[in-house]
PDB file of N, CA and C in Angstrom:
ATOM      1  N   UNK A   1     103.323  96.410  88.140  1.00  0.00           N
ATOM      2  CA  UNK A   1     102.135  96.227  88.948  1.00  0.00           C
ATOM      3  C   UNK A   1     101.056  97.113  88.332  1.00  0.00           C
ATOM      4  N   UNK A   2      99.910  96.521  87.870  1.00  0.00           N
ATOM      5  CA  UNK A   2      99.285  96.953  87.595  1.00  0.00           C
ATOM      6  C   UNK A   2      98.080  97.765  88.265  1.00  0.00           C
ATOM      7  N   UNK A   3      98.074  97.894  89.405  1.00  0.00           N
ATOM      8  CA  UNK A   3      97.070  98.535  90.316  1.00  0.00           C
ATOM      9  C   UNK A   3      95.495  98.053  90.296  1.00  0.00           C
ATOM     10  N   UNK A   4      94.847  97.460  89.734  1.00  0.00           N
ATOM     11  CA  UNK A   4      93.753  97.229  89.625  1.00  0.00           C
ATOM     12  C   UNK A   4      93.671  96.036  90.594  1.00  0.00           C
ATOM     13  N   UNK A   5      92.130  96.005  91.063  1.00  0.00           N
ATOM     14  CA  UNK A   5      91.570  94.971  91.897  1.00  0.00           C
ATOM     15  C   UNK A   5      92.253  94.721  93.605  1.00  0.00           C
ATOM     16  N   UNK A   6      92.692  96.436  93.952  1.00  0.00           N
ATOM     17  CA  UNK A   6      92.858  96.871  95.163  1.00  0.00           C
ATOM     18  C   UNK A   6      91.861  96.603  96.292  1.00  0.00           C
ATOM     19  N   UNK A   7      92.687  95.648  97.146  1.00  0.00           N
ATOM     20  CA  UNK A   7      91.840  95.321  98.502  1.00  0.00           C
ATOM     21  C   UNK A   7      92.815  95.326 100.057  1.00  0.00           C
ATOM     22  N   UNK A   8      91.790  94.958 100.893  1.00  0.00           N
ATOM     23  CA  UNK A   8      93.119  95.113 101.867  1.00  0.00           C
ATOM     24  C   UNK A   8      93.001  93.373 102.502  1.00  0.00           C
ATOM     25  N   UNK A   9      94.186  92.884 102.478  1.00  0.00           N
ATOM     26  CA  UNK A   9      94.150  91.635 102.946  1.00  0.00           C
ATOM     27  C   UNK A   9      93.629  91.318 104.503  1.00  0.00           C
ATOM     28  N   UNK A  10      93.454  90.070 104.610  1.00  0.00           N
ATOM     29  CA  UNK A  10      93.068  89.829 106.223  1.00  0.00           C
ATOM     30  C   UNK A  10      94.745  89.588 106.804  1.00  0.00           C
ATOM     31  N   UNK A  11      95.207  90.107 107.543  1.00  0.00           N
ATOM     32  CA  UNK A  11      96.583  89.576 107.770  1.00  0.00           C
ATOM     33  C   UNK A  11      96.806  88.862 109.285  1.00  0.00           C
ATOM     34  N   UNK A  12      95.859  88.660 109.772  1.00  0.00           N
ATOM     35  CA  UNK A  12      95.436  87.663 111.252  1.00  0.00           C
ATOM     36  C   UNK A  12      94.355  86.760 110.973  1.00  0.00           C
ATOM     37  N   UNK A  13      94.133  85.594 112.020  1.00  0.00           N
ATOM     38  CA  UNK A  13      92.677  84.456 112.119  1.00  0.00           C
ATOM     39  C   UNK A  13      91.888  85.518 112.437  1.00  0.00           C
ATOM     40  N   UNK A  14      90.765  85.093 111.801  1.00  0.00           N
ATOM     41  CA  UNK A  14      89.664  85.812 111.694  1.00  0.00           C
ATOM     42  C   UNK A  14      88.943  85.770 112.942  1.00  0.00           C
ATOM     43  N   UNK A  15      88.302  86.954 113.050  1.00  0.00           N
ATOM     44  CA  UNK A  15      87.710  87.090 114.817  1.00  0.00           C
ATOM     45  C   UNK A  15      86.452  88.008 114.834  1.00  0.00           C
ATOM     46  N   UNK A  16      85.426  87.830 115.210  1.00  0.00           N
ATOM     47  CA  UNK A  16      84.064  88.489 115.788  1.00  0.00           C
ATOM     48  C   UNK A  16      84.696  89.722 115.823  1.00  0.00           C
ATOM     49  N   UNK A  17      84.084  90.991 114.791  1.00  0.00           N
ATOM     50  CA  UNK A  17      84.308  92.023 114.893  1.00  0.00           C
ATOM     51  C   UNK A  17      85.858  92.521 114.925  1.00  0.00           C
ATOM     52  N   UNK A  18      86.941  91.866 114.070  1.00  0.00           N
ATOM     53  CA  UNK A  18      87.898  91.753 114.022  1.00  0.00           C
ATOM     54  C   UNK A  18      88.327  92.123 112.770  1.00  0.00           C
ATOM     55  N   UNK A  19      87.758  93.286 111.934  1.00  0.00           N
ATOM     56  CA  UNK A  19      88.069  93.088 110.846  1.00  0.00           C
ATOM     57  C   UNK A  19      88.813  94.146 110.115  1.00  0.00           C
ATOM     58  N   UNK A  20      88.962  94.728 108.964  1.00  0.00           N
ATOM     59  CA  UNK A  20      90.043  95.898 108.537  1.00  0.00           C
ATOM     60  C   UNK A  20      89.629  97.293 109.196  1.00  0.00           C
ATOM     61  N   UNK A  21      90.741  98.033 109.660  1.00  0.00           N
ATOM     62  CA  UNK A  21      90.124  99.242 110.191  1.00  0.00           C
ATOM     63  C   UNK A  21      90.494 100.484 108.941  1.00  0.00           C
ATOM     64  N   UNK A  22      90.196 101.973 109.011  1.00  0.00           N
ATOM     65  CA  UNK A  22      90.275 102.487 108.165  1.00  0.00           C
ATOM     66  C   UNK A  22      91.145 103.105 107.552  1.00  0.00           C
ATOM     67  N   UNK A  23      92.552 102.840 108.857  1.00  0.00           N
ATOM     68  CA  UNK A  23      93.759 102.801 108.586  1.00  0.00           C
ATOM     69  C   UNK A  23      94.099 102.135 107.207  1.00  0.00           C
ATOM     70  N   UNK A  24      93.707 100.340 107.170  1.00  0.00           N
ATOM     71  CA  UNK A  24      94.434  99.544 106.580  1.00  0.00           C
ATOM     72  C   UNK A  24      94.029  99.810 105.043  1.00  0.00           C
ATOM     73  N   UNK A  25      92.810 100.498 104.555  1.00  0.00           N
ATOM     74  CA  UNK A  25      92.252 101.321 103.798  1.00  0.00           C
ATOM     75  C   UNK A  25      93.139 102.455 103.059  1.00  0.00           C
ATOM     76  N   UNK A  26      93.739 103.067 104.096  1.00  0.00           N
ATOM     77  CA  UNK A  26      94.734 104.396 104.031  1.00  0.00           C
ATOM     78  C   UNK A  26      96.031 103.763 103.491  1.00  0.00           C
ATOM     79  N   UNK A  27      96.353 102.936 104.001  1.00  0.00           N
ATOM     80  CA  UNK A  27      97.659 102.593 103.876  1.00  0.00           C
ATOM     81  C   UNK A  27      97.566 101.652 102.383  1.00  0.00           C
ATOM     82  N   UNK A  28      96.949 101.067 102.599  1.00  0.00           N
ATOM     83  CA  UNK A  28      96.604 100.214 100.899  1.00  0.00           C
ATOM     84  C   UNK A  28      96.699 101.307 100.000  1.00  0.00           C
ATOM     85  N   UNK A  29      95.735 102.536  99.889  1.00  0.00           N
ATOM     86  CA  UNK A  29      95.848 103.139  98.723  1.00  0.00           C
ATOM     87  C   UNK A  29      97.731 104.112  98.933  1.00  0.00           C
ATOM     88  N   UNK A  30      97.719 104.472  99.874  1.00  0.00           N
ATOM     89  CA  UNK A  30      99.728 105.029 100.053  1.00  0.00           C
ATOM     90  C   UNK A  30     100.250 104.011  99.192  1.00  0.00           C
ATOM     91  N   UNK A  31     100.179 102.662  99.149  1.00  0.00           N
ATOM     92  CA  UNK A  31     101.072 101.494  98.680  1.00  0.00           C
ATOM     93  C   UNK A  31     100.411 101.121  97.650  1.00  0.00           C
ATOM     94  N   UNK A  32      99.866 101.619  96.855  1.00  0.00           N
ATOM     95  CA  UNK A  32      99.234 101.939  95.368  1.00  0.00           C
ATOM     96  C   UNK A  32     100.202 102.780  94.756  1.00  0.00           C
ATOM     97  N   UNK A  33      99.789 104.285  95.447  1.00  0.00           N
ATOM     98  CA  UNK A  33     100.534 105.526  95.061  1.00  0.00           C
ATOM     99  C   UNK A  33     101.775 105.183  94.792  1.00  0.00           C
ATOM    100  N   UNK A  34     102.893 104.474  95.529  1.00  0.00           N
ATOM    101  CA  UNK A  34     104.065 104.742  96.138  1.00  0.00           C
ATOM    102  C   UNK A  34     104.450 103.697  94.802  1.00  0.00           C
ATOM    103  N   UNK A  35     103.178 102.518  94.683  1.00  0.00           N
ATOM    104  CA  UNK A  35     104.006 101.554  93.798  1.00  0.00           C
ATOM    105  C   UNK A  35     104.029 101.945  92.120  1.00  0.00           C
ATOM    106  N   UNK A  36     102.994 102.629  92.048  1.00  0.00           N
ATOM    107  CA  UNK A  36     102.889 103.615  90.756  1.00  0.00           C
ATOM    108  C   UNK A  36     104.036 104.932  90.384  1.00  0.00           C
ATOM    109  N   UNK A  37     104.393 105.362  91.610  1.00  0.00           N
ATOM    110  CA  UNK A  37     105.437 106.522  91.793  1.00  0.00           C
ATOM    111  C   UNK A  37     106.640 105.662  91.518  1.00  0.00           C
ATOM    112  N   UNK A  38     107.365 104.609  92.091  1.00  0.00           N
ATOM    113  CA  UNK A  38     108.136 104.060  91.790  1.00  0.00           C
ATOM    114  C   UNK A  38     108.680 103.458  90.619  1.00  0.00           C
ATOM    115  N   UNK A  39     107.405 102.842  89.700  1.00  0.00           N
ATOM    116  CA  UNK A  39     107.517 102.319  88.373  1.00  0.00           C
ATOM    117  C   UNK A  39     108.032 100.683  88.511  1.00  0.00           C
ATOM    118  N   UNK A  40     107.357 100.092  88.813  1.00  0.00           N
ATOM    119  CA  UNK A  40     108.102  98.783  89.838  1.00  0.00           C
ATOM    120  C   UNK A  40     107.166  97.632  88.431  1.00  0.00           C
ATOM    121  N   UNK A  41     107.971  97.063  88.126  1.00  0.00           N
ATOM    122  CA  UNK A  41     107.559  96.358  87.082  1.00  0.00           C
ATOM    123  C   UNK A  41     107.238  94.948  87.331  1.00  0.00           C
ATOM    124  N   UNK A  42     106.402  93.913  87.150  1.00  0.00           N
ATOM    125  CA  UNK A  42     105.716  92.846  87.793  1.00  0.00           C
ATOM    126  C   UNK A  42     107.394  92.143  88.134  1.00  0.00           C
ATOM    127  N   UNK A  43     107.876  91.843  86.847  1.00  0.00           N
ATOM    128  CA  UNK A  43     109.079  91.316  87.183  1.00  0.00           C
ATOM    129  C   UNK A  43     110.048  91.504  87.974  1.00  0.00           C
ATOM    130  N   UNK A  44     109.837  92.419  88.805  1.00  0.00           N
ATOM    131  CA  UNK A  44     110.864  93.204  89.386  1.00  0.00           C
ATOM    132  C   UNK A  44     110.332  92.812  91.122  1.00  0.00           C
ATOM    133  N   UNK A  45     109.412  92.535  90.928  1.00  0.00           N
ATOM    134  CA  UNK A  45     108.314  92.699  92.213  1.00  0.00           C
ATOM    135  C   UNK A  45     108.817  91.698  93.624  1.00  0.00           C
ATOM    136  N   UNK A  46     108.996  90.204  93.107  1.00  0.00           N
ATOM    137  CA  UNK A  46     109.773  89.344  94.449  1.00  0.00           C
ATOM    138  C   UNK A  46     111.071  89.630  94.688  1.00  0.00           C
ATOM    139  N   UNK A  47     112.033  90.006  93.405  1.00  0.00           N
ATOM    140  CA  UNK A  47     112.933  90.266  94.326  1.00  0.00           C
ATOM    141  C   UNK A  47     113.504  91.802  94.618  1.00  0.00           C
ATOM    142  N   UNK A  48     112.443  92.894  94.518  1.00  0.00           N
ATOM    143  CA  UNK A  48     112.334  93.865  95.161  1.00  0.00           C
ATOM    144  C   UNK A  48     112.172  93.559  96.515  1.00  0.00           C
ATOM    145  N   UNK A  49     111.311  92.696  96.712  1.00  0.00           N
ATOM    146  CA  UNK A  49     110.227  92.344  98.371  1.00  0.00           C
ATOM    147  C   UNK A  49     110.524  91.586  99.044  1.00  0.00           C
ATOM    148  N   UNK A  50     112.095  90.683  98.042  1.00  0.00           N
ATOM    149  CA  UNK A  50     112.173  89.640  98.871  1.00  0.00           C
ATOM    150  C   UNK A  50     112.655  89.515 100.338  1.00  0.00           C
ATOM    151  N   UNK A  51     113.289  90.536 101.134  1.00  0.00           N
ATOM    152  CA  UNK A  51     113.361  90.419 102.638  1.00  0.00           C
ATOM    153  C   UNK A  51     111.768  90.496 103.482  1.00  0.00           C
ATOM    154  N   UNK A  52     110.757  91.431 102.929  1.00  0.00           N
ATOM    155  CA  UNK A  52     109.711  90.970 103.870  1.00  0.00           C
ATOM    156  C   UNK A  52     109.023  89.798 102.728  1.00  0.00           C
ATOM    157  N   UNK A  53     108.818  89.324 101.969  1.00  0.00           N
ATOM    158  CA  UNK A  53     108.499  88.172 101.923  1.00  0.00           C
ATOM    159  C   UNK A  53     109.069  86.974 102.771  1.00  0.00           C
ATOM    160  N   UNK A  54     110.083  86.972 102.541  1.00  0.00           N
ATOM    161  CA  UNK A  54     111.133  86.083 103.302  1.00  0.00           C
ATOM    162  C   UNK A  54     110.605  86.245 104.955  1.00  0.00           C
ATOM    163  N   UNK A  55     110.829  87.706 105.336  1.00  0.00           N
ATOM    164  CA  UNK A  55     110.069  87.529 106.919  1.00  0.00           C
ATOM    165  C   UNK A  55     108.898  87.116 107.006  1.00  0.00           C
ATOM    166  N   UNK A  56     108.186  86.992 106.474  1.00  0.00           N
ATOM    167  CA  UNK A  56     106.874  87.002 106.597  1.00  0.00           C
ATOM    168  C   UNK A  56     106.443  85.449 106.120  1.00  0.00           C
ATOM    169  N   UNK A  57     107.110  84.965 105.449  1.00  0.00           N
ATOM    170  CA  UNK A  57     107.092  83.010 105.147  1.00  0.00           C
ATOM    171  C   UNK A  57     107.777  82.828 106.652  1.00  0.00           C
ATOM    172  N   UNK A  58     108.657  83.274 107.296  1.00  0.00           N
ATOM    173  CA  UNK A  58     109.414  82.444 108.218  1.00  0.00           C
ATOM    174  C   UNK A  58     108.408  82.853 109.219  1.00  0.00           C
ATOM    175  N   UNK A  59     107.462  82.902 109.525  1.00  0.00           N
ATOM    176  CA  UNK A  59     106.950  82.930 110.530  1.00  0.00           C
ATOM    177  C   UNK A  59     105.071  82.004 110.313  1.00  0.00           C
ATOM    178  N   UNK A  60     105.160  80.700 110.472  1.00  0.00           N
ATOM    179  CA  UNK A  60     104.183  80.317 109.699  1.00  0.00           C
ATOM    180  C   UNK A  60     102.700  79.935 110.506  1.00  0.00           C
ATOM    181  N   UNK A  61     102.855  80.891 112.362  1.00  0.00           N
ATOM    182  CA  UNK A  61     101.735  80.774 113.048  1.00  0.00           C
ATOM    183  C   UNK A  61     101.359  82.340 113.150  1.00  0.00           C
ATOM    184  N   UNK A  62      99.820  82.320 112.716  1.00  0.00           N
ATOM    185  CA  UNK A  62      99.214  83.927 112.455  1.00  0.00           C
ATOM    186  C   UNK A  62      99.393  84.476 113.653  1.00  0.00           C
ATOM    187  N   UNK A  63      99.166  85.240 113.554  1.00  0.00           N
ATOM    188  CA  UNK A  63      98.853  86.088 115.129  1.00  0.00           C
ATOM    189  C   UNK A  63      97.430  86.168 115.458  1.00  0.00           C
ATOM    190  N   UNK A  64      97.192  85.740 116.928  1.00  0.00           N
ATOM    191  CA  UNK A  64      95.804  86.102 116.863  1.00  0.00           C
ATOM    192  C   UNK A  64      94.957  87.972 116.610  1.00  0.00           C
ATOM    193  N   UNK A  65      94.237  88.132 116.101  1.00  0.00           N
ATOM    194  CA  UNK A  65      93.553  89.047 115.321  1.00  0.00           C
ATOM    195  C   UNK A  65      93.295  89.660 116.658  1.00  0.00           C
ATOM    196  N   UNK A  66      93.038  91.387 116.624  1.00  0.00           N
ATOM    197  CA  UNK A  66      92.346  92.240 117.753  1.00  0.00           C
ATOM    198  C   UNK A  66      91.459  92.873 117.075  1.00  0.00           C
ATOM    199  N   UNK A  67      90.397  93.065 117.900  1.00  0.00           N
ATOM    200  CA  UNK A  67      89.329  94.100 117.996  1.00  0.00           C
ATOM    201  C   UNK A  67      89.945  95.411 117.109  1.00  0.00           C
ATOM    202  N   UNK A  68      88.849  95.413 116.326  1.00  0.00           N
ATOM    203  CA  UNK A  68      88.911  97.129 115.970  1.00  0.00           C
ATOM    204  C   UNK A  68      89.286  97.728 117.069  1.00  0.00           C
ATOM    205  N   UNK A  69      88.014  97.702 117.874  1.00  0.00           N
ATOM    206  CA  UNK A  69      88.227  99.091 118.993  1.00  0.00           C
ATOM    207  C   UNK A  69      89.548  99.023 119.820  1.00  0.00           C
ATOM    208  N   UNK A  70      90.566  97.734 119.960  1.00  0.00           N
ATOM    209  CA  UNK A  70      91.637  97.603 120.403  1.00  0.00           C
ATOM    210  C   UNK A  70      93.168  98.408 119.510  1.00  0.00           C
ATOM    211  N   UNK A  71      92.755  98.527 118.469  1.00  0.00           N
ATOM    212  CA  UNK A  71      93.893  98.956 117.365  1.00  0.00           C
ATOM    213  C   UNK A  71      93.470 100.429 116.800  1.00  0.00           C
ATOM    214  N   UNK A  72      92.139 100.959 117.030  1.00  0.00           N
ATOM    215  CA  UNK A  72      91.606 101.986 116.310  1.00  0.00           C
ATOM    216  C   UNK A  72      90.677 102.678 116.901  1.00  0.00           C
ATOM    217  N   UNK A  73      90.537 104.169 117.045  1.00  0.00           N
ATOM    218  CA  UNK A  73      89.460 104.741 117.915  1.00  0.00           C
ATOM    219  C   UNK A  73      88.955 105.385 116.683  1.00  0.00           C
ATOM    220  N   UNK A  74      87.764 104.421 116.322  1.00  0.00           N
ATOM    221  CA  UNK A  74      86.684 104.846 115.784  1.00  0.00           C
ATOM    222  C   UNK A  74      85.847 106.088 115.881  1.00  0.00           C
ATOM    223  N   UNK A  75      85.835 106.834 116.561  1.00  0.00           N
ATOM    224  CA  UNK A  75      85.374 108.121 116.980  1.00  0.00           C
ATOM    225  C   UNK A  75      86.175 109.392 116.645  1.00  0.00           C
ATOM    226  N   UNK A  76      87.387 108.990 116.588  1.00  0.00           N
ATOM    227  CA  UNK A  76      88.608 110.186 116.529  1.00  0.00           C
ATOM    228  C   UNK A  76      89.028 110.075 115.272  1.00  0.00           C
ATOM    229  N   UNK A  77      88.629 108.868 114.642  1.00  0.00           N
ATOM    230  CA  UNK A  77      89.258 108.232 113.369  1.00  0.00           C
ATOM    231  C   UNK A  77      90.623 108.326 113.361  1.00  0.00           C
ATOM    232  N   UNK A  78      91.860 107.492 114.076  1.00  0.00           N
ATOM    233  CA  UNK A  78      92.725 107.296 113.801  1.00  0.00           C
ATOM    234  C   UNK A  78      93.033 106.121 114.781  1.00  0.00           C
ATOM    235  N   UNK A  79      94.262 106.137 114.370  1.00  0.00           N
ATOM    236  CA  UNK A  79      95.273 104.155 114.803  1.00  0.00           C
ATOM    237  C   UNK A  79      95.552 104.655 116.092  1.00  0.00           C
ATOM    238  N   UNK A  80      95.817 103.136 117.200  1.00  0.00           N
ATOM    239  CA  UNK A  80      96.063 103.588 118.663  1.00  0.00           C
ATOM    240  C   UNK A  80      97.761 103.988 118.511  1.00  0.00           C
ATOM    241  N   UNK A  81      98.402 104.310 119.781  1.00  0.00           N
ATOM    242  CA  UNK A  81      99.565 104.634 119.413  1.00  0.00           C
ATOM    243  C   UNK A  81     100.468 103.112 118.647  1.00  0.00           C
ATOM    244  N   UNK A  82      99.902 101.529 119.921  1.00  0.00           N
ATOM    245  CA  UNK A  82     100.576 100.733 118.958  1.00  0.00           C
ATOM    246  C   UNK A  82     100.187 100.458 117.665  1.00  0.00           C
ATOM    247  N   UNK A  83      98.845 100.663 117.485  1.00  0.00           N
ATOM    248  CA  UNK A  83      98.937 100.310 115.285  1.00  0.00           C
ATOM    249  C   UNK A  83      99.564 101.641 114.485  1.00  0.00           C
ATOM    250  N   UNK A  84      99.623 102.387 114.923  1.00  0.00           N
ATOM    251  CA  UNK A  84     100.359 103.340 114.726  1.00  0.00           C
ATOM    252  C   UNK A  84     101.787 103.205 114.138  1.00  0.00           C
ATOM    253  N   UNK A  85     102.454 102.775 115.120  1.00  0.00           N
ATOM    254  CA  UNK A  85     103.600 102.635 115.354  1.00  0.00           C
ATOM    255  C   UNK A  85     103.835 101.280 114.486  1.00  0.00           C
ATOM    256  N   UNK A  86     103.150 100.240 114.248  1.00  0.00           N
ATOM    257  CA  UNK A  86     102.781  98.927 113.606  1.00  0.00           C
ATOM    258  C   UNK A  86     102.950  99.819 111.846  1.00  0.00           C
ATOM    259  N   UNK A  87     102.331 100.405 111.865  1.00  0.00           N
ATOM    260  CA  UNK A  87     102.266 101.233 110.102  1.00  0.00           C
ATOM    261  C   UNK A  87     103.372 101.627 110.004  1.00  0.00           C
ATOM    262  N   UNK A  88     104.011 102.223 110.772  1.00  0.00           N
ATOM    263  CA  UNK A  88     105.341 103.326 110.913  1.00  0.00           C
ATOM    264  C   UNK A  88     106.790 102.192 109.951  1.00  0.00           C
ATOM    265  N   UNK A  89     106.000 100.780 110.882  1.00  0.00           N
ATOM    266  CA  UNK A  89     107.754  99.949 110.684  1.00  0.00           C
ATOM    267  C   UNK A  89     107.438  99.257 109.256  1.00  0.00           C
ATOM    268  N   UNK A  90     105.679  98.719 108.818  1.00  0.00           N
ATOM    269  CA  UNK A  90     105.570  98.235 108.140  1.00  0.00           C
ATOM    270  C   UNK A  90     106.043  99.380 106.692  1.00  0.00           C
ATOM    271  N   UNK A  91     105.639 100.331 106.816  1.00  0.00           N
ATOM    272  CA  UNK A  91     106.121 101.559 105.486  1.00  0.00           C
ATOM    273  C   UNK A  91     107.571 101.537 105.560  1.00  0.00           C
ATOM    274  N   UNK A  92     108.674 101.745 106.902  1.00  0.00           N
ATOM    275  CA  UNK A  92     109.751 101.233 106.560  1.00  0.00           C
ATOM    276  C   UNK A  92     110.446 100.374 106.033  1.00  0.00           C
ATOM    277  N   UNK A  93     110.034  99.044 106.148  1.00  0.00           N
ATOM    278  CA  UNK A  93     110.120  98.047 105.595  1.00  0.00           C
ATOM    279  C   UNK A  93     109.983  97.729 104.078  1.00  0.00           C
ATOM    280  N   UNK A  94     108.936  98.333 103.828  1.00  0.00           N
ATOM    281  CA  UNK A  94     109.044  98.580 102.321  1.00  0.00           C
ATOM    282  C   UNK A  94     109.508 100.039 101.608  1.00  0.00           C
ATOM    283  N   UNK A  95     110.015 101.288 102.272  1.00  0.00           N
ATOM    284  CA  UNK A  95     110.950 102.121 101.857  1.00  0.00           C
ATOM    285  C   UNK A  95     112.117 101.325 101.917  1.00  0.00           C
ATOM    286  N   UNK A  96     113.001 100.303 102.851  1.00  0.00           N
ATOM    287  CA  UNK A  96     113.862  99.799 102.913  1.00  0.00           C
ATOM    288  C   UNK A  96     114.229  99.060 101.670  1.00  0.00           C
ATOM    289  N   UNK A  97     113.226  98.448 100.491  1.00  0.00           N
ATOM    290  CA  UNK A  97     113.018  97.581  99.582  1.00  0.00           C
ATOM    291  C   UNK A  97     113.113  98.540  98.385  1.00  0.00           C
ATOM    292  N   UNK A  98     112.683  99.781  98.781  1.00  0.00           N
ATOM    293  CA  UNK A  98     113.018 100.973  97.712  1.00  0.00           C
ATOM    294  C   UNK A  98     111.785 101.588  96.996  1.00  0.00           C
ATOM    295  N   UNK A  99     110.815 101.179  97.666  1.00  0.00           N
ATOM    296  CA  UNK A  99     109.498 101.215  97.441  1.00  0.00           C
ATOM    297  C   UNK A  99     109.277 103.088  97.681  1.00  0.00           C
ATOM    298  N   UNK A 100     108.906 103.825  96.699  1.00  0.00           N
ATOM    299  CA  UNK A 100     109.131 105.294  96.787  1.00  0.00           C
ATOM    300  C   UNK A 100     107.782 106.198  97.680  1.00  0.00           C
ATOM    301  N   UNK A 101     107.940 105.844  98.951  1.00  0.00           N
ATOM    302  CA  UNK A 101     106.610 106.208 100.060  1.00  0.00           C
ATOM    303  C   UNK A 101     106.583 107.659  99.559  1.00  0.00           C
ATOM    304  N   UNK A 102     105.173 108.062  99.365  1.00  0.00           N
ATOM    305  CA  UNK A 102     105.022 109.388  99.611  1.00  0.00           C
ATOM    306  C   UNK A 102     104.759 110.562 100.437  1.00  0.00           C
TER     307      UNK A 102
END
């Protein structure tokens, strides 16, 4: 993996003021770091990932999208306890894959 042309995906239908918070920012560049720390080679990459790929095809209706201010207190700058807790399983999920979190 070459690291270049880092963004953060939309991962819900798109919604009025619904858009990446500064979490998903944070966590993109961790899963830069982690994939550079690891040494994870393009070829290596689907079937490193393949259980959350696999979860993540089997489920083929989005979720509807929330409010920033529903997932993130903008003022305090950090995640509510549930996106929080939402980051917690998603970083497990890919430590589970062997992905070297820092």
């Amino acid at each position: 993996m070459n690291g270049a042309n880092l963004y953060v995906p939309r991962v819900s239908r798109s919604r009025m003021n619904g858009g990446q918070t500064p979490a998903d920012a944070e966590v993109m560049i961790e899963a830069s770091d982690a994939t550079l720390n690891t040494k994870i080679k393009r070829d290596e990459v689907y079937e490193m990932f393949k259980p959350v790929i696999e979860d993540l095809m089997s489920n083929s209706t989005p979720v509807e999208g929330k409010l920033i201010s529903e997932c993130y207190d903008l003022q305090r700058h950090k995640p509510s306890p549930e996106y929080r807790d939402l980051i917690q399983k998603v970083k497990g999920q890919f430590r589970e894959c062997g992905l070297q979190w820092l």
